[in-house]
C-alpha atoms as a PDB file:
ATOM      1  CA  UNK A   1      -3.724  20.811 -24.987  1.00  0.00           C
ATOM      2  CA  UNK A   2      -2.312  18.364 -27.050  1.00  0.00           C
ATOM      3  CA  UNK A   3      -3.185  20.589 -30.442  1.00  0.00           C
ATOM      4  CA  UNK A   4      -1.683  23.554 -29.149  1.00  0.00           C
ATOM      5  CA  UNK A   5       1.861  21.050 -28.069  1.00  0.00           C
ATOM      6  CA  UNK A   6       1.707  20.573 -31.707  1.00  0.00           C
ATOM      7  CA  UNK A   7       1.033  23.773 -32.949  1.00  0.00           C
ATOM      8  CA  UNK A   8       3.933  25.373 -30.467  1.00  0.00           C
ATOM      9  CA  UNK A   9       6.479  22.190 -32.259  1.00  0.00           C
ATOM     10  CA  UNK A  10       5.736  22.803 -35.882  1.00  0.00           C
ATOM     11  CA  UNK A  11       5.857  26.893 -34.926  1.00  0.00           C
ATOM     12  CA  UNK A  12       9.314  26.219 -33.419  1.00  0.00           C
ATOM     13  CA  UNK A  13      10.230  23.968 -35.747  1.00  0.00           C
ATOM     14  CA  UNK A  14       9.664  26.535 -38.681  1.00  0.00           C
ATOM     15  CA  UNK A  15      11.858  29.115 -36.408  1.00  0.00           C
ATOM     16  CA  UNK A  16      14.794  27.037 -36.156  1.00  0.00           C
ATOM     17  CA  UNK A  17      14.601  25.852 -39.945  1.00  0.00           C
ATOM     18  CA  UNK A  18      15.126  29.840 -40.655  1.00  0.00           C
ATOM     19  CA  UNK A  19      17.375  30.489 -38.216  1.00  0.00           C
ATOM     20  CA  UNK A  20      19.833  27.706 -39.106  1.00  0.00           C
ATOM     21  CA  UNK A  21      19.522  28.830 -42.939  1.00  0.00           C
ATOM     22  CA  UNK A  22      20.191  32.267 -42.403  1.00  0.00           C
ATOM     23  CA  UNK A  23      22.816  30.714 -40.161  1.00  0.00           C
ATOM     24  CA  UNK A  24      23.954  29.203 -43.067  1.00  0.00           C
ATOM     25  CA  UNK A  25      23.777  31.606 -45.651  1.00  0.00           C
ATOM     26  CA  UNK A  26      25.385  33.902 -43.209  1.00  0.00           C
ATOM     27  CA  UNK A  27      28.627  31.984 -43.065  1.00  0.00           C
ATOM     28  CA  UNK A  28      28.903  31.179 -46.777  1.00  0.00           C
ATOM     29  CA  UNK A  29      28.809  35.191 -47.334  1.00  0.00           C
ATOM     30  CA  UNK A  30      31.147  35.811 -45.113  1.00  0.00           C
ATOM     31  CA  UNK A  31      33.537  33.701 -46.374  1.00  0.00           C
ATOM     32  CA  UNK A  32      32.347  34.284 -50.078  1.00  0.00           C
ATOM     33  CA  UNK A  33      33.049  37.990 -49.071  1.00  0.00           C
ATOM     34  CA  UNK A  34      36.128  37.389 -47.431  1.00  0.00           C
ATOM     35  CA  UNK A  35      37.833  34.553 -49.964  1.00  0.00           C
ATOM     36  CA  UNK A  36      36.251  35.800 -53.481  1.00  0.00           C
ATOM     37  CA  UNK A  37      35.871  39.425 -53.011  1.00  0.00           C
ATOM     38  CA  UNK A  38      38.609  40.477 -50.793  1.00  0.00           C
ATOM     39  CA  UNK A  39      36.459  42.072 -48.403  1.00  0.00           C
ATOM     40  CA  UNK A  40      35.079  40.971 -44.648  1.00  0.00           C
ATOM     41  CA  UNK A  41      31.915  42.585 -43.652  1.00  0.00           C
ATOM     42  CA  UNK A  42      31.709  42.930 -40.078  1.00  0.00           C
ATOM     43  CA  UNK A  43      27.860  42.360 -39.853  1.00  0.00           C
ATOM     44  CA  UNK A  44      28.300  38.481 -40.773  1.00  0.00           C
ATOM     45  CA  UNK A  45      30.337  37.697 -37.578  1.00  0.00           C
ATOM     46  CA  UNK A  46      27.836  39.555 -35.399  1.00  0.00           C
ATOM     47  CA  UNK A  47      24.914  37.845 -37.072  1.00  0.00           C
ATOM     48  CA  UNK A  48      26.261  34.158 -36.768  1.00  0.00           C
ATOM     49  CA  UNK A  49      27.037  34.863 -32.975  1.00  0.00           C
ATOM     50  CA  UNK A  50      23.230  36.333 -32.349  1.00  0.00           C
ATOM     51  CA  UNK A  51      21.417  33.252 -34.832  1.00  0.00           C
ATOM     52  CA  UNK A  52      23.646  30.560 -33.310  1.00  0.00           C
ATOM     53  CA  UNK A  53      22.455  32.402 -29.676  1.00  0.00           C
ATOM     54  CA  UNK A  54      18.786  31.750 -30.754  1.00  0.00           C
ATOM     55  CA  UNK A  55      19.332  28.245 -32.536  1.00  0.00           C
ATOM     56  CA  UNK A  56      20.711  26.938 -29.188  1.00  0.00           C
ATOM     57  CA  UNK A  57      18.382  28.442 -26.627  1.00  0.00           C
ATOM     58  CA  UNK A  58      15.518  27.767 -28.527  1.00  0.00           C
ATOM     59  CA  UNK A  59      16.292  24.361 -29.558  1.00  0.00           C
ATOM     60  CA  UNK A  60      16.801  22.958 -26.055  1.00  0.00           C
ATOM     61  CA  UNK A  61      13.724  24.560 -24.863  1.00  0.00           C
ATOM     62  CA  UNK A  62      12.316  22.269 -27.889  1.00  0.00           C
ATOM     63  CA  UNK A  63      14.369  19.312 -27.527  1.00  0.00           C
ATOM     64  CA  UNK A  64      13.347  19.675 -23.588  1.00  0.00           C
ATOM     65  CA  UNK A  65       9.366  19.695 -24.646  1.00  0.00           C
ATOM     66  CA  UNK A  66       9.785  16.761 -27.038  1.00  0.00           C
ATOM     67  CA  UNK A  67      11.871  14.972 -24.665  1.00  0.00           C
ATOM     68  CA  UNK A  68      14.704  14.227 -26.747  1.00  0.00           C
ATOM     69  CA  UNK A  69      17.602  16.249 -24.550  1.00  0.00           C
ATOM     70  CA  UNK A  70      20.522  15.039 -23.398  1.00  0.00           C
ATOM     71  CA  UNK A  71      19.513  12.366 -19.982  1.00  0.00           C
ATOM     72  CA  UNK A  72      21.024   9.678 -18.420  1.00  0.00           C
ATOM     73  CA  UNK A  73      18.669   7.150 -17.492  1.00  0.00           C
ATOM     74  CA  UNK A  74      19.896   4.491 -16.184  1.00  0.00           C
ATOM     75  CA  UNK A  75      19.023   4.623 -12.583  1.00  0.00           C
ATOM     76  CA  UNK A  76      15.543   5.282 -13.719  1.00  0.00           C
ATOM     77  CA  UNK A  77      15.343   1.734 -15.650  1.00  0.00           C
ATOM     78  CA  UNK A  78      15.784   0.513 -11.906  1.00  0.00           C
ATOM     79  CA  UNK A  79      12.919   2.059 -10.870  1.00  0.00           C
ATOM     80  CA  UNK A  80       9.312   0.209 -10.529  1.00  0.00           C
ATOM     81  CA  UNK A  81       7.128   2.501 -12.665  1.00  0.00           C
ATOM     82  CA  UNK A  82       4.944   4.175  -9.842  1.00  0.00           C
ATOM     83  CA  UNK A  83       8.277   5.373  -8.265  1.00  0.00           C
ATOM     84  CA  UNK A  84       9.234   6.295 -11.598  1.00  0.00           C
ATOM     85  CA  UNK A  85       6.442   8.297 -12.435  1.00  0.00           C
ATOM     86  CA  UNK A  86       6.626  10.310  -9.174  1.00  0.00           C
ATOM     87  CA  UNK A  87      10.628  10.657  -9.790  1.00  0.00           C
ATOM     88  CA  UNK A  88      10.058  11.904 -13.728  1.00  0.00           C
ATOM     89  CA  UNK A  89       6.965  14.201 -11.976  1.00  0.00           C
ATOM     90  CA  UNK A  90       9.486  15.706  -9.588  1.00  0.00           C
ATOM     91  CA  UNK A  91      12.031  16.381 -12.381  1.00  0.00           C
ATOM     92  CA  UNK A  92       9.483  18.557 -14.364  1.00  0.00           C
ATOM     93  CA  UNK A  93       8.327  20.697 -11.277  1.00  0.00           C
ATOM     94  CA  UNK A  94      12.176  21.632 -10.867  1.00  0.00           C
ATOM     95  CA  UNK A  95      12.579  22.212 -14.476  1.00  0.00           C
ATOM     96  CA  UNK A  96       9.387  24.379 -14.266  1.00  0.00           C
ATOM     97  CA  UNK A  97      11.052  26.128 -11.264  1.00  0.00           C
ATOM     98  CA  UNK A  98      14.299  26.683 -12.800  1.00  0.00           C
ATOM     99  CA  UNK A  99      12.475  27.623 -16.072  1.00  0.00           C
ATOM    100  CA  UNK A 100      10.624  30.657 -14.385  1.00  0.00           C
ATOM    101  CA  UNK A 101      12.986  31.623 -11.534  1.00  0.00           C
ATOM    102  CA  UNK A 102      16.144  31.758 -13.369  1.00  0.00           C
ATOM    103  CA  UNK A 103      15.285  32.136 -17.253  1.00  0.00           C
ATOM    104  CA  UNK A 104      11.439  34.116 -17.479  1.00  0.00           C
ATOM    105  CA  UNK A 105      12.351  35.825 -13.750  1.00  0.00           C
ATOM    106  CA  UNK A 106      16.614  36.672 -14.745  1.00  0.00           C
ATOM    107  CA  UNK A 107      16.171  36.712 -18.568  1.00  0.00           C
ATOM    108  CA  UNK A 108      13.549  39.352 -18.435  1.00  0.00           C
ATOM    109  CA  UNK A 109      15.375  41.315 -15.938  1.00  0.00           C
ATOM    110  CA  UNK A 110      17.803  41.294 -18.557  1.00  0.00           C
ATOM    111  CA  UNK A 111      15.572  42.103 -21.721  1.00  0.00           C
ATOM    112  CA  UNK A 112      14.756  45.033 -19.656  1.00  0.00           C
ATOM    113  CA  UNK A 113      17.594  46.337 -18.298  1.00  0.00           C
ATOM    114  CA  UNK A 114      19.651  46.558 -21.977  1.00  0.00           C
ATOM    115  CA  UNK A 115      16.316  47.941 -23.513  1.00  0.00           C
ATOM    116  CA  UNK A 116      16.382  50.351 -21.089  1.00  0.00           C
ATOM    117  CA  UNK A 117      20.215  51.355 -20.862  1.00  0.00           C
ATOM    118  CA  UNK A 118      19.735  51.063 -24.480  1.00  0.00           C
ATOM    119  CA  UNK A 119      22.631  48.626 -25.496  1.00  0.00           C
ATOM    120  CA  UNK A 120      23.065  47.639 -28.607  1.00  0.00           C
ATOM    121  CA  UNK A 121      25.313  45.477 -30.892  1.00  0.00           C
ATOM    122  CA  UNK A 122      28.490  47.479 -32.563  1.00  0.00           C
ATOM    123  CA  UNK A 123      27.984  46.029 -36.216  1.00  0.00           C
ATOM    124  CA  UNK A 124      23.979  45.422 -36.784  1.00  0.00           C
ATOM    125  CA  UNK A 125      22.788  48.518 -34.589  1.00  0.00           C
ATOM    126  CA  UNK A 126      20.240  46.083 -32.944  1.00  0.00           C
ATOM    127  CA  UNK A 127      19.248  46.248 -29.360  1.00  0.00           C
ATOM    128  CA  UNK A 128      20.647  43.605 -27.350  1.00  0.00           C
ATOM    129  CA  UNK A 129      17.574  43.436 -25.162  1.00  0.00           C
ATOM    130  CA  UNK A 130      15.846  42.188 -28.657  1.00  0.00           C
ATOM    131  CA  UNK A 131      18.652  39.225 -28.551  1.00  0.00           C
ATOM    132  CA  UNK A 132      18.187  38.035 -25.365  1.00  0.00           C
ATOM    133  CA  UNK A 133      14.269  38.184 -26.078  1.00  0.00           C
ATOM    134  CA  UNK A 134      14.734  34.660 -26.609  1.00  0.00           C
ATOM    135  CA  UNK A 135      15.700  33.675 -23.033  1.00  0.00           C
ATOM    136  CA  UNK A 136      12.538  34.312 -21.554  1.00  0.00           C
ATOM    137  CA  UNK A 137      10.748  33.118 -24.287  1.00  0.00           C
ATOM    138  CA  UNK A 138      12.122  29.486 -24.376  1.00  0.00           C
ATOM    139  CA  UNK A 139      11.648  30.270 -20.253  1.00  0.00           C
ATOM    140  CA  UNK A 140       7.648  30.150 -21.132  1.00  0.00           C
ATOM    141  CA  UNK A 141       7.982  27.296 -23.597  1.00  0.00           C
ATOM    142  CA  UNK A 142       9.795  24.964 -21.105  1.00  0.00           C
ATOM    143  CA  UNK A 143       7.074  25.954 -18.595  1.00  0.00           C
ATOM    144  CA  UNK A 144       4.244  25.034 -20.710  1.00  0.00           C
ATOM    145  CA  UNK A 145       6.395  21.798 -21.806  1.00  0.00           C
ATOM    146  CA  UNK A 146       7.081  20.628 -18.234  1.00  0.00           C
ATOM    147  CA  UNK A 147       3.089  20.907 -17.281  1.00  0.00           C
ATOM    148  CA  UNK A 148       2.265  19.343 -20.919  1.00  0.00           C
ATOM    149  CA  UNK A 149       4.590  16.709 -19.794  1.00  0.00           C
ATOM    150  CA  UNK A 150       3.074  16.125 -16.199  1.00  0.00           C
ATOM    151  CA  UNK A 151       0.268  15.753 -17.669  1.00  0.00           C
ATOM    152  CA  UNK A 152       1.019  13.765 -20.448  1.00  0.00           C
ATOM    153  CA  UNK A 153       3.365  11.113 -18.516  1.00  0.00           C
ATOM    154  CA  UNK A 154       2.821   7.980 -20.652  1.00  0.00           C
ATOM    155  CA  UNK A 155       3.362   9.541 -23.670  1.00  0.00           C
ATOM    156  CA  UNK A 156       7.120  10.791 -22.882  1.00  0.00           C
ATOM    157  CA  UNK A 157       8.936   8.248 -21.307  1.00  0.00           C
ATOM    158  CA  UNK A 158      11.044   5.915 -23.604  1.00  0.00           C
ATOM    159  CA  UNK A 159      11.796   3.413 -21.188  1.00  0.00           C
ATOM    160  CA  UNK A 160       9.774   0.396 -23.375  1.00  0.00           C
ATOM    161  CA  UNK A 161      10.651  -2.352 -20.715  1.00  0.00           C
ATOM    162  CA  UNK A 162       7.797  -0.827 -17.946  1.00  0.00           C
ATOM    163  CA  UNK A 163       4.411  -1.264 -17.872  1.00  0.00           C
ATOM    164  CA  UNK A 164       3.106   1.882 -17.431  1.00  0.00           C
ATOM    165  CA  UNK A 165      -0.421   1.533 -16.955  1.00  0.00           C
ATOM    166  CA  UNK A 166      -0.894   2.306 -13.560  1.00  0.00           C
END
C-alpha cells in the first residue's frame, strides 16, 4: 500500500506542477495579449478560473493525504496517545464519510447531470461536467488517503512530544 501512496503523490504531484504552469503561462498571455498587443482573448479568463478550480481541489485532496492541511492541534497535544490515536482514527472515518457522501456521492451527481444537459463553458466550448470531473476524483483520493492513514497512524502524526508506540 505504501508504493501505490507514493505512486498516487508523485502522479499528483506531476498534475499540479502542469496545472499551475499552464496556470501561469495562462495569465502572462493574457496580459501579454491584453498590455502588448491590444487585444484580450476571452479563452484566458475562462482557463485560469477552470486550472485554478483543479489546482485547489486537487491540492487539498493531496495536502489532506500527506497530512500537511490546515489543523489546529492543540487540544490534541493534551491528549495521552491511546486517546489520541482513537481521536485522529475517528477524524479519518468522518473525512472518509464526508469524502464519499458529499464529494464522490454529490460531485458525480453533478459530473452527470451537466454531461447530460450538456453544459458547457461560453469561451473554451468544454463540457462543464469534464471540469467538475475533478470533484469526485479528489473524493476517491481522500478516501484512499483517510484508510492509508488509519492504517498508517504512526507515520502521520507530527506531534514529536508522544510516545507512540503503543
Amino acid at each position: 500500500m505504501k508504493k501505490t501512496y507514493q505512486a498516487i503523490n508523485k502522479c499528483i504531484e506531476t498534475v499540479l506542477v502542469v496545472i499551475f504552469a499552464l496556470l501561469v503561462l495562462d495569465v502572462l498571455w493574457q496580459v501579454f495579449g491584453r498590455y502588448v498587443l491590444g487585444q484580450s482573448y476571452s479563452f484566458t479568463e475562462e482557463f485560469a478560473r477552470f486550472a485554478l478550480i483543479w489546482l485547489s481541489i486537487l491540492g487539498a485532496a493531496y495536502l489532506n493525504g500527506k497530512r500537511e492541511h490546515l489543523s489546529m492541534d492543540y487540544l490534541l497535544q493534551k491528549l495521552s496517545p491511546q486517546k489520541l490515536k482513537q481521536r485522529m482514527q475517528s477524524i479519518e472515518i468522518l473525512m472518509f464519510v464526508f469524502a464519499f457522501v458529499v464529494m464522490v456521492i454529490g460531485g458525480g451527481n453533478l459530473v452527470y447531470t451537466t454531461l447530460y444537459l450538456g453544459q458547457v463553458s461560453p469561451a473554451m466550448h468544454v463540457s462543464l461536467g469534464y471540469v467538475y470531473s475533478i470533484v469526485p476524483l479528489s473524493g476517491l483520493l481522500i478516501m484512499f488517503y483517510s484508510v492509508y492513514n488509519i492504517k498508517h497512524y504512526k507515520n502521520y502524526i507530527k506531534i514529536d512530544h508522544l510516545n507512540l508506540e503503543n
